[in-house]
C-alpha atoms as a PDB file:
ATOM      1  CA  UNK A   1     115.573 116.931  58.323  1.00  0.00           C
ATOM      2  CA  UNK A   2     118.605 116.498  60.654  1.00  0.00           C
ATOM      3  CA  UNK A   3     116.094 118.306  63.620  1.00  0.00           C
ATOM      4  CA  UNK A   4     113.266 116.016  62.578  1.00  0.00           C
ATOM      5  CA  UNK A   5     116.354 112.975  63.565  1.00  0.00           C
ATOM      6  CA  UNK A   6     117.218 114.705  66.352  1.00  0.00           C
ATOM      7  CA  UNK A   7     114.431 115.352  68.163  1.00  0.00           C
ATOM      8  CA  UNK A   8     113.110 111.021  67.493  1.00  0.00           C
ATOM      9  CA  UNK A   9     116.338 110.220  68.950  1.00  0.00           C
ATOM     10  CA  UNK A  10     115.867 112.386  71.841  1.00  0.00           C
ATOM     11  CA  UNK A  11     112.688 110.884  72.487  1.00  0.00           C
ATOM     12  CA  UNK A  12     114.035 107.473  72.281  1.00  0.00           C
ATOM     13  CA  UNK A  13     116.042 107.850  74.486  1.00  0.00           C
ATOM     14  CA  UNK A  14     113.977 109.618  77.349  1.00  0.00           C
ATOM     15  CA  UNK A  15     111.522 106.723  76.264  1.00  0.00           C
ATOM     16  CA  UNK A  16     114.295 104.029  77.586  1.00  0.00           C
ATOM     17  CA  UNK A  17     115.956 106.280  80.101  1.00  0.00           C
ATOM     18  CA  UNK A  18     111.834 105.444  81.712  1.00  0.00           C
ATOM     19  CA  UNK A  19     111.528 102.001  80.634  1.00  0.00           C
ATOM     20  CA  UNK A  20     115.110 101.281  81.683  1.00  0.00           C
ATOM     21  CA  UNK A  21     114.353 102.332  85.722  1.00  0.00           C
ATOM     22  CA  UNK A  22     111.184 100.082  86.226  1.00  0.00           C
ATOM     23  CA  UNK A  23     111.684  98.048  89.633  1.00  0.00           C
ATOM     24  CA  UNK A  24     112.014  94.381  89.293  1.00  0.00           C
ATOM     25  CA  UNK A  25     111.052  91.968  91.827  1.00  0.00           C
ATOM     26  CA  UNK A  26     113.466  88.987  92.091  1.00  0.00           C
ATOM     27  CA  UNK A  27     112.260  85.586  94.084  1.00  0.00           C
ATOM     28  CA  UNK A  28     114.753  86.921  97.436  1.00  0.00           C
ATOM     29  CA  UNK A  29     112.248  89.757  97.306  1.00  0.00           C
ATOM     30  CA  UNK A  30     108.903  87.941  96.932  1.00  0.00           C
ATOM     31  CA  UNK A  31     110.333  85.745  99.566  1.00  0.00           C
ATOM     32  CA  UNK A  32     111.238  88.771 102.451  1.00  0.00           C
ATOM     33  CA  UNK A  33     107.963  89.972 101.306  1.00  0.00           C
ATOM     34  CA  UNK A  34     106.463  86.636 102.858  1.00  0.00           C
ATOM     35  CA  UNK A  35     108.499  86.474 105.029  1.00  0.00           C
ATOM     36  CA  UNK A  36     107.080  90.228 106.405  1.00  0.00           C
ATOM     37  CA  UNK A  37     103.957  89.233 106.140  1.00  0.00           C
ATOM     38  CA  UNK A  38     103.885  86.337 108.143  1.00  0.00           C
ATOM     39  CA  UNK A  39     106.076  88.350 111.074  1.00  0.00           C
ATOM     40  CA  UNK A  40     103.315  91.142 110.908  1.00  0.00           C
ATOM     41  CA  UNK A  41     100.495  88.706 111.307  1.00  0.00           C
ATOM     42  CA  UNK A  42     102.209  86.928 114.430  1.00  0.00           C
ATOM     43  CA  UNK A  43     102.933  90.236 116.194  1.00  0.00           C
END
């Protein structure tokens, strides 16, 4: 029983430890991405 516990709460948390790392994009970033884009297209 206590392994059973164990091991679901060891999955849990290698399930957040993922989730928890994604990237986020914030607006400043959307914006330099522009930003890039445009630069790149005029050279």
């Amino acid at each position: 029983m206590r392994k059973t516990i164990l091991m679901l709460f060891a999955v849990g948390l290698l399930g957040t430890s993922f989730i928890g790392c994604r990237e986020t994009n914030t607006v400043e970033d959307e914006v330099e991405d522009v930003v890039d884009d445009a630069e790149d297209a005029v050279d």
